[in-house]
N, C-alpha and C. Protein backbone atom coordinates (compact mmCIF):
# COMPACT_ATOMS: atom_id res chain seq x y z
N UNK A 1 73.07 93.76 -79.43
CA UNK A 1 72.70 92.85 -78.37
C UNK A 1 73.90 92.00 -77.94
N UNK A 2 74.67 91.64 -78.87
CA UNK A 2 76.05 90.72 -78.40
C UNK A 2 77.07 91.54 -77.40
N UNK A 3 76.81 92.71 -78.02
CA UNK A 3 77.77 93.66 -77.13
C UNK A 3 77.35 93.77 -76.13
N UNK A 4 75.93 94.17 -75.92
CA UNK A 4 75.35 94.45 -74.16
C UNK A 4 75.96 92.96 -73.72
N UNK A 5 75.64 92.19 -73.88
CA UNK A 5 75.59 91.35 -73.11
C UNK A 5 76.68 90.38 -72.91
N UNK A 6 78.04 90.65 -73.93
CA UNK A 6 79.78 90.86 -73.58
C UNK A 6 79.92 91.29 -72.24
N UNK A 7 79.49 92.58 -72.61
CA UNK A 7 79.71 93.44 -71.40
C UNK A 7 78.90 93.47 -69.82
N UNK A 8 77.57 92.57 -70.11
CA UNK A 8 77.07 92.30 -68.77
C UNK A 8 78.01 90.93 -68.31
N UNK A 9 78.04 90.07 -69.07
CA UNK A 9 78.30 89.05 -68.55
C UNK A 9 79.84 88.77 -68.06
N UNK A 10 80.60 90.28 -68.50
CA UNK A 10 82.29 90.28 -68.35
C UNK A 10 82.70 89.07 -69.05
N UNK A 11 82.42 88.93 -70.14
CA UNK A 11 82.74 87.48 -71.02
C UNK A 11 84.00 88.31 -71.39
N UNK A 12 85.08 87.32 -72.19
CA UNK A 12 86.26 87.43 -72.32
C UNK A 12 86.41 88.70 -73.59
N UNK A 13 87.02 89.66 -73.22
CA UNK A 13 86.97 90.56 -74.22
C UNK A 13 85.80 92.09 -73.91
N UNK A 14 85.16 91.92 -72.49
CA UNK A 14 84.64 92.77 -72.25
C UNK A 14 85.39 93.97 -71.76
N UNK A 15 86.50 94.10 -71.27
CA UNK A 15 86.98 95.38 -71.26
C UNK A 15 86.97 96.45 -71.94
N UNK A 16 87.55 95.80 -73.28
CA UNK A 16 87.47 96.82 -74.67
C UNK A 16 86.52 97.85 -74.68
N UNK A 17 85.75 97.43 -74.08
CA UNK A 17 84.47 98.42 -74.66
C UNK A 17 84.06 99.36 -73.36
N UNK A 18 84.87 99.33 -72.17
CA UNK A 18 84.67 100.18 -71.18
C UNK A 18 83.19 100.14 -70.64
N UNK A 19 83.06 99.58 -70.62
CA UNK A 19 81.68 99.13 -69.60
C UNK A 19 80.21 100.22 -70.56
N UNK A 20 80.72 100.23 -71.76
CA UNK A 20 79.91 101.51 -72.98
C UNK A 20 78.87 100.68 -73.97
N UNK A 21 78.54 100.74 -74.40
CA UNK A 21 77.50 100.33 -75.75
C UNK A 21 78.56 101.45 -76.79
N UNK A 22 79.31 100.68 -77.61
CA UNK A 22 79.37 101.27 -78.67
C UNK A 22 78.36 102.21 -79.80
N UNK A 23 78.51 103.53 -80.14
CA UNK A 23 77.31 104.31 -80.76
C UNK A 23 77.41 103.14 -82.53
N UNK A 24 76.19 103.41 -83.23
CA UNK A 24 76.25 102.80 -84.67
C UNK A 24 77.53 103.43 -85.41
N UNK A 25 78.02 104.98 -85.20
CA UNK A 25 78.68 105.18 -85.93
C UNK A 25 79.81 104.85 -85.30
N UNK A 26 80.28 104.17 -84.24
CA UNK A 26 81.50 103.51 -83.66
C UNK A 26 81.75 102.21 -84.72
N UNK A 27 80.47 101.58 -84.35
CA UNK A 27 80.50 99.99 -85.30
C UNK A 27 80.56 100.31 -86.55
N UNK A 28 80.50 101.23 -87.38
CA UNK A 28 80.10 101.31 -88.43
C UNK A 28 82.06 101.48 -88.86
N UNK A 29 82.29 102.23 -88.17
CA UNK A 29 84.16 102.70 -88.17
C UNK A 29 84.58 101.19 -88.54
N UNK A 30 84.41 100.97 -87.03
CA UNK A 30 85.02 99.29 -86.90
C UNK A 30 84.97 97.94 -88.01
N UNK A 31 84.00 98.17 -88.56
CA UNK A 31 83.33 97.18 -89.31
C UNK A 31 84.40 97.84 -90.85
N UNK A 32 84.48 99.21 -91.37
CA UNK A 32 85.50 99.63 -92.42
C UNK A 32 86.33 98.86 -91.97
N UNK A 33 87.31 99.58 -90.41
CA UNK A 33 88.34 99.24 -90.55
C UNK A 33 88.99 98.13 -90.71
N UNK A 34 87.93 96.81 -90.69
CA UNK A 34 87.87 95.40 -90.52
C UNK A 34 88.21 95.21 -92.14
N UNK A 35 87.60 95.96 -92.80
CA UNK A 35 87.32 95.71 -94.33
C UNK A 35 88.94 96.36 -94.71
N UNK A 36 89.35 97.54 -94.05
CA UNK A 36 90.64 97.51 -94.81
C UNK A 36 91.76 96.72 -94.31
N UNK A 37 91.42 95.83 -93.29
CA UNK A 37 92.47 95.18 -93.11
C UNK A 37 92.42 93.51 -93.41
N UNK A 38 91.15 93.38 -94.31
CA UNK A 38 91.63 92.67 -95.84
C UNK A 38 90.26 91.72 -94.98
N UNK A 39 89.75 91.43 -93.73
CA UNK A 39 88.47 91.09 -93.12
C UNK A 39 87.14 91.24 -93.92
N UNK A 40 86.69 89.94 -94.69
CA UNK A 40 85.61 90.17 -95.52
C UNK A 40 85.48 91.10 -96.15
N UNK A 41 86.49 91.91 -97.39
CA UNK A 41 86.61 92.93 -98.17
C UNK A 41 85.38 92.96 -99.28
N UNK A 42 85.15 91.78 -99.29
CA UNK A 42 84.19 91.88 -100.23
C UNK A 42 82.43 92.37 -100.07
N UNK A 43 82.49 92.17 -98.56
CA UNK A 43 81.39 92.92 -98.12
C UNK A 43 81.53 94.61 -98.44
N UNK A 44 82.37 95.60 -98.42
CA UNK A 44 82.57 96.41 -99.02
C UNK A 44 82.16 96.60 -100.60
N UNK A 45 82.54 95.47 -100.92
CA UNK A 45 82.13 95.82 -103.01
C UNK A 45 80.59 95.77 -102.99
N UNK A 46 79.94 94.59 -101.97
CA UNK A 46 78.94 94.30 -101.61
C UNK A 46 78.14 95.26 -101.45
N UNK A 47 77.87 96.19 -100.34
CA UNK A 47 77.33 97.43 -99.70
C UNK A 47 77.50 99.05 -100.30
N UNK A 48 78.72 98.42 -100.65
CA UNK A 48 79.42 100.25 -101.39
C UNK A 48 79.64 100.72 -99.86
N UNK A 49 79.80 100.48 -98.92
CA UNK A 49 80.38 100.48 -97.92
C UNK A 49 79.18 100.93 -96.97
N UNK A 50 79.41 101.07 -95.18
CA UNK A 50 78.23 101.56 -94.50
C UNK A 50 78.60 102.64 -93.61
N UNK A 51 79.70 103.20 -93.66
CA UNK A 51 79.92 104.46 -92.74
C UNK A 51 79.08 105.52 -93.00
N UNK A 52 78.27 106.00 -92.27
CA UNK A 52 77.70 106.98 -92.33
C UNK A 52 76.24 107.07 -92.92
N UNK A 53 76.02 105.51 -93.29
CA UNK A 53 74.81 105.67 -93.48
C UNK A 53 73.65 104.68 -92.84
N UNK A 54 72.45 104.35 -93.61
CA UNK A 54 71.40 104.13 -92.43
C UNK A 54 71.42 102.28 -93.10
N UNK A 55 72.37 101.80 -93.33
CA UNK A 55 72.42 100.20 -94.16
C UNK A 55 72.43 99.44 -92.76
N UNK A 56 71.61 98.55 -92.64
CA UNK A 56 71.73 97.07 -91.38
C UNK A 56 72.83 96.70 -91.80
N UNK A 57 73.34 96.62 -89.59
CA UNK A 57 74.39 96.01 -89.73
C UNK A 57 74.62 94.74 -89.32
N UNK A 58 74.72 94.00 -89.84
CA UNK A 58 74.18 92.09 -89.53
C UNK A 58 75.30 91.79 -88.43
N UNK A 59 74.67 90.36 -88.41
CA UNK A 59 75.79 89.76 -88.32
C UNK A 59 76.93 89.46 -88.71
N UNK A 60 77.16 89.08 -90.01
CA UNK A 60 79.05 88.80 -90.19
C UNK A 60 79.26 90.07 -90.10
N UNK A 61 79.02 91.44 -90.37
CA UNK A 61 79.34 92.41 -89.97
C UNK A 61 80.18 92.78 -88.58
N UNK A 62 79.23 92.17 -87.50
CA UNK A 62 79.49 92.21 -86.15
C UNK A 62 80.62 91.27 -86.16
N UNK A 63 80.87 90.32 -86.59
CA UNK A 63 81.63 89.24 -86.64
C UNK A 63 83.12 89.75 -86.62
N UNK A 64 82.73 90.64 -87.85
CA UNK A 64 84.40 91.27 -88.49
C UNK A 64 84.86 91.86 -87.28
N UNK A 65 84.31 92.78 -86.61
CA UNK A 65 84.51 93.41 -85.76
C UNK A 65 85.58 92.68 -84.48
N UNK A 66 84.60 91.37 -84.29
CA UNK A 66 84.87 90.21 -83.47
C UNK A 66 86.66 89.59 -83.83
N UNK A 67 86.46 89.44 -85.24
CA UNK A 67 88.02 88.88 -85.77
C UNK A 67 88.94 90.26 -85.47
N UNK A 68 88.35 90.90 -86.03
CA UNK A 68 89.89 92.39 -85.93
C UNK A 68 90.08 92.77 -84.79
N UNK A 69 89.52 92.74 -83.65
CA UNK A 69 90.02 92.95 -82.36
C UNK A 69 90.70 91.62 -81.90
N UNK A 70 90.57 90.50 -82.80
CA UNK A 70 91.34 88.98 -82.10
C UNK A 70 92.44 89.42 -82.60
N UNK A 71 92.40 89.86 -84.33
CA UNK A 71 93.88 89.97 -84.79
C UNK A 71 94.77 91.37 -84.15
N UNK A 72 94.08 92.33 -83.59
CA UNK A 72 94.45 93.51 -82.96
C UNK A 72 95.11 92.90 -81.56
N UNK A 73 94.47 92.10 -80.74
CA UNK A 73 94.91 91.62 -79.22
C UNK A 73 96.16 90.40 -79.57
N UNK A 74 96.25 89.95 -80.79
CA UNK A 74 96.95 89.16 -80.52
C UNK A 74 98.52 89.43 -81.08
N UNK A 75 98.45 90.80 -82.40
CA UNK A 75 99.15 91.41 -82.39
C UNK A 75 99.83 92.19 -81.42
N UNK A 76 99.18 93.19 -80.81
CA UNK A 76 99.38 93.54 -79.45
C UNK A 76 100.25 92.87 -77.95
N UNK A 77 99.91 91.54 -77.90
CA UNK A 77 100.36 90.41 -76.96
C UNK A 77 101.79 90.11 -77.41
N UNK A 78 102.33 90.04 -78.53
CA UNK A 78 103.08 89.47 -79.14
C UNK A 78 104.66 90.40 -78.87
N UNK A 79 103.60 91.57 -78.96
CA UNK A 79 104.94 93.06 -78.52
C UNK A 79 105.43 92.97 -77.11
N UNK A 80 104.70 92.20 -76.35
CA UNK A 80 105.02 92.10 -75.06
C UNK A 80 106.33 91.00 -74.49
């Protein structure tokens, strides 16, 4: 629901997502890759991880997602 509505409202950061609903197994990527880049790791020891399977994905979940694309854009900006 945060995402639809990123993306209806063109709130800051709606590009990313190409005018798409990310699929579960998109978020589910995102939310690892959040975890290996040290983003609430402990939710990992927590879950035994959620790629690929049928585990709710909450909020701080969504969250991580939220931080690793800040630390991704701002990395990114910096090269410029």
């Amino acid at each position: 629901m945060m995402i639809s509505y990123i993306i209806e409202t063109k709130s800051k950061g709606h590009e990313h997502f190409s005018g798409t609903i990310p699929s579960i197994f998109q978020i589910q990527e995102w939310i690892e890759e959040a975890w290996d880049s040290g983003i609430n790791s402990q939710a990992r020891l927590e879950t035994g991880g959620i790629k690929g399977t049928r585990k709710y994905i909450g909020t701080p979940e969504v969250c991580e997602k939220c931080l690793l694309n800040r630390h991704l854009i701002q990395n990114l900006t910096k090269d410029r």
